[in-house]
C-alpha atoms as a PDB file:
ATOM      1  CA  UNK A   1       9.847   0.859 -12.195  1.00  0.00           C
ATOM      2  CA  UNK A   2       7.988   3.593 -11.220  1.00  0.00           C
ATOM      3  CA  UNK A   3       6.282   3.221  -8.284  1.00  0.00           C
ATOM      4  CA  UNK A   4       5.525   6.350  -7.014  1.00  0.00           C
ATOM      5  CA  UNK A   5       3.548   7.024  -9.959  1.00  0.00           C
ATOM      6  CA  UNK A   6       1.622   3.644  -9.664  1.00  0.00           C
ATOM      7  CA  UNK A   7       1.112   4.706  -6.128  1.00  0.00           C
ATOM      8  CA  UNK A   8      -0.227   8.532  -6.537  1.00  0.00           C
ATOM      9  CA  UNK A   9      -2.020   7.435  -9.739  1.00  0.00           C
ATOM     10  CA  UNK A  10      -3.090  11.223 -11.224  1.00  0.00           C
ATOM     11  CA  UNK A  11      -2.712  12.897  -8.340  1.00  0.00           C
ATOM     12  CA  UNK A  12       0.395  14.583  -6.027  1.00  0.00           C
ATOM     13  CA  UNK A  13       2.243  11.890  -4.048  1.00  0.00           C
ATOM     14  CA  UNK A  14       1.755  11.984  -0.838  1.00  0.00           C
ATOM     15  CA  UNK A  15       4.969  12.054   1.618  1.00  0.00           C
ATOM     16  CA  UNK A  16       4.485   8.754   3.319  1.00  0.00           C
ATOM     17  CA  UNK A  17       4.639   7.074  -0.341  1.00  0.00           C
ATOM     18  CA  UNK A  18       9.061   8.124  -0.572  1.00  0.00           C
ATOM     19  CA  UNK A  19       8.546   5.702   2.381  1.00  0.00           C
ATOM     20  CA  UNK A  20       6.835   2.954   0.541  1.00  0.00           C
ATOM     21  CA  UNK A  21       8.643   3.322  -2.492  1.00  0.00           C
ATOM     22  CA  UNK A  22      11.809   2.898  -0.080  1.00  0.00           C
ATOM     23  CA  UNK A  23      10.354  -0.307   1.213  1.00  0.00           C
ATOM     24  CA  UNK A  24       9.770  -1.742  -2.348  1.00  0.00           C
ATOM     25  CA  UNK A  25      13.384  -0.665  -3.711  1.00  0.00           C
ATOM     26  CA  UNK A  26      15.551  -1.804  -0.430  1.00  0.00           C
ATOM     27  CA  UNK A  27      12.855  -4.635   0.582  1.00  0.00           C
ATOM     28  CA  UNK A  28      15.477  -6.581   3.157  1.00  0.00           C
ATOM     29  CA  UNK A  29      14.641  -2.754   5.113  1.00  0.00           C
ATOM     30  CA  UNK A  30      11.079  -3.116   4.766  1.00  0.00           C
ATOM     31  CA  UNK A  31      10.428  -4.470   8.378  1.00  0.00           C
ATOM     32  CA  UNK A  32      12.311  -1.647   9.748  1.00  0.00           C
ATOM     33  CA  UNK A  33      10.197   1.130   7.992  1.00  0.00           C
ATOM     34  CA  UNK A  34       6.787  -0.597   9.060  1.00  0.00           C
ATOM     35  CA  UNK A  35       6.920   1.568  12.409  1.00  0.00           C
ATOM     36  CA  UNK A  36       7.824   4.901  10.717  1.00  0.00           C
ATOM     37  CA  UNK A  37       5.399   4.542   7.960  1.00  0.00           C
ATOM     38  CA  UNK A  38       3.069   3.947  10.626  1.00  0.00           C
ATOM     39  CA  UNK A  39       3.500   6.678  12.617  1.00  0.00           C
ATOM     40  CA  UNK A  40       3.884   8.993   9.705  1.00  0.00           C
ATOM     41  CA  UNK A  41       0.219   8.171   8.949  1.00  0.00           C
ATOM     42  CA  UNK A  42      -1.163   8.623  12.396  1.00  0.00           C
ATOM     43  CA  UNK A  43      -0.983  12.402  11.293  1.00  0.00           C
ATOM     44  CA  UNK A  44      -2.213  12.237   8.291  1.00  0.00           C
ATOM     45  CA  UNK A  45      -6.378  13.488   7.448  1.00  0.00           C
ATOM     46  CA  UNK A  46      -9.062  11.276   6.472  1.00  0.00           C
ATOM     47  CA  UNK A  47      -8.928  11.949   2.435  1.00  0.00           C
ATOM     48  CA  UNK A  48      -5.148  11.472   2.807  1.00  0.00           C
ATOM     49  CA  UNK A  49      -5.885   8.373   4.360  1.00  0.00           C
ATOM     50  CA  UNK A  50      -7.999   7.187   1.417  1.00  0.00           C
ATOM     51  CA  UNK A  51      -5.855   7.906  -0.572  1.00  0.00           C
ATOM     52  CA  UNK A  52      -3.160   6.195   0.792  1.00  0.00           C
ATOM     53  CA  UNK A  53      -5.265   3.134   0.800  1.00  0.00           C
ATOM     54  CA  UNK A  54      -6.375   3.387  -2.941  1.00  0.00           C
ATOM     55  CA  UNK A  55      -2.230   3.786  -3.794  1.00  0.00           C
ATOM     56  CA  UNK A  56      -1.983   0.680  -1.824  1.00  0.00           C
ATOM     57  CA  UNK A  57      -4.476  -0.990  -3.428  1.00  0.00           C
ATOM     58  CA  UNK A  58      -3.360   0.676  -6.946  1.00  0.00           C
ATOM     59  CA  UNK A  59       0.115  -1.028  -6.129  1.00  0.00           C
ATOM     60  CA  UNK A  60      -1.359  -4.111  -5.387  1.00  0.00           C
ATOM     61  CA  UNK A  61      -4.080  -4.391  -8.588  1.00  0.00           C
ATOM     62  CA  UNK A  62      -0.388  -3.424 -10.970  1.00  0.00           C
ATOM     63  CA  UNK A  63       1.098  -6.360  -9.629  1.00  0.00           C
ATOM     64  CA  UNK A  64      -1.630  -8.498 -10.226  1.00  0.00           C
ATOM     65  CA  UNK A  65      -1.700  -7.481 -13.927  1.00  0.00           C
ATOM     66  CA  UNK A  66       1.682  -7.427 -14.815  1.00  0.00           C
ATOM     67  CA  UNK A  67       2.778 -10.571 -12.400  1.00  0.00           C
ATOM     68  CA  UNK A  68       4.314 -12.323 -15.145  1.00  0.00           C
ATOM     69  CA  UNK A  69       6.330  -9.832 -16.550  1.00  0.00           C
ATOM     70  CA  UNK A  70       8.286  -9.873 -13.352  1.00  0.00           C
ATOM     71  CA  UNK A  71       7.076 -12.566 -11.111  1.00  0.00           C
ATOM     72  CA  UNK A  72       9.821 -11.004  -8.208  1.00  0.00           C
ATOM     73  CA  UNK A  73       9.088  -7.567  -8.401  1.00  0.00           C
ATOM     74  CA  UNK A  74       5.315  -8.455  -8.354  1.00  0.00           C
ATOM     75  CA  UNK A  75       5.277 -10.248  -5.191  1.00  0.00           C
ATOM     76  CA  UNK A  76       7.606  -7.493  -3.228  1.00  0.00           C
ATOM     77  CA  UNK A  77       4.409  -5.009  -4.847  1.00  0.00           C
ATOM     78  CA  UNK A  78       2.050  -7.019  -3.216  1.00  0.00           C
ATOM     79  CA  UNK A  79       3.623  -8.219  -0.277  1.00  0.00           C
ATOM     80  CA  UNK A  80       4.972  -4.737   0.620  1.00  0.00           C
ATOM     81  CA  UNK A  81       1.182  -2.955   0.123  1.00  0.00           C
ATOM     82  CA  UNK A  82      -0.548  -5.985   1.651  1.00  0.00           C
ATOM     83  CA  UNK A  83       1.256  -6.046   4.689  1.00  0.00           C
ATOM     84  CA  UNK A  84       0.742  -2.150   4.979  1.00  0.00           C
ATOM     85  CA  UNK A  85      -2.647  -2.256   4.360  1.00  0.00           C
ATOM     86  CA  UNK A  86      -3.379  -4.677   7.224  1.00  0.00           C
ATOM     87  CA  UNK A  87      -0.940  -3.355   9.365  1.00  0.00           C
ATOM     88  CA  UNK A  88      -2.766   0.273   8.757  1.00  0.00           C
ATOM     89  CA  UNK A  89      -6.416  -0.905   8.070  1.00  0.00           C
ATOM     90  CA  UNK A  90      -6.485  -4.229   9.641  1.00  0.00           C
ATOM     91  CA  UNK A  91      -8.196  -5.966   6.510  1.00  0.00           C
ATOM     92  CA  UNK A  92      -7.609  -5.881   2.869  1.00  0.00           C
ATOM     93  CA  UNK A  93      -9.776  -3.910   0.927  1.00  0.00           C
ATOM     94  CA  UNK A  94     -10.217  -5.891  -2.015  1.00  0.00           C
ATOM     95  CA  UNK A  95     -10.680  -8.558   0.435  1.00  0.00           C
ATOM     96  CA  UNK A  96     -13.839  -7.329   1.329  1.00  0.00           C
ATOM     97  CA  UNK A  97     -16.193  -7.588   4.397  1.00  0.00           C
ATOM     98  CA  UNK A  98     -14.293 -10.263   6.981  1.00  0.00           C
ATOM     99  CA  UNK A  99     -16.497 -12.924   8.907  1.00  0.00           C
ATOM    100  CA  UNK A 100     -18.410 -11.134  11.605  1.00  0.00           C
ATOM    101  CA  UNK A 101     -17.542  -7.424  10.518  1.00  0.00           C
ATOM    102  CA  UNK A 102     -20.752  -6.033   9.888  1.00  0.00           C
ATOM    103  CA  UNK A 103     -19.020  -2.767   8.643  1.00  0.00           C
ATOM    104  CA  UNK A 104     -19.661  -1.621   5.147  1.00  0.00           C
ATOM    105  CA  UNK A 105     -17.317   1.480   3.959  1.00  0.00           C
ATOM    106  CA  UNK A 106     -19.128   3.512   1.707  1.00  0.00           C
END
């Protein structure tokens, strides 16, 4: 599978994604690369950021859709983008606004 692709959608891929595509592909290392993805994004700038997030959120709408094609591989997607997202974000995106966060992106 092709995740980098899923994750850049039509644009370049963006460095930190070898990293997530390293967490989907050797998932048992995937708590091991949470710190160095992190960090790795610190430096990144605010429309890198976004974009980051969308490729997270890409990865996790491509699981969704094609869960039952491969039912394994779609939960690593998710789990492995979900977990970044809060770790990064603190929220889901597609979760929308949390109880009490009065903070609307766009």
């Amino acid at each position: 599978m092709d995740y980098l692709w899923i994750l850049a959608g039509k644009e370049e891929p963006l460095p930190v994604f070898s990293r997530v595509v390293e967490a989907l592909e050797n998932y048992e290392e995937f708590p091991f690369l949470l710190e160095p993805i992190y960090h790795e994004v610190s430096d990144l700038e605010d429309e890198d950021i976004d974009r980051l997030r969308f490729g997270l959120v890409r990865l996790q709408v491509y699981a969704d859709i094609h869960r039952y094609e491969d039912m394994e591989a779609a939960q690593r997607m998710k789990y492995v983008a979900s977990t970044l997202e809060r770790v990064l974000f603190g929220r889901l995106l597609l979760e929308g606004e949390e109880a009490g966060d009065k903070h609307q992106c766009c």
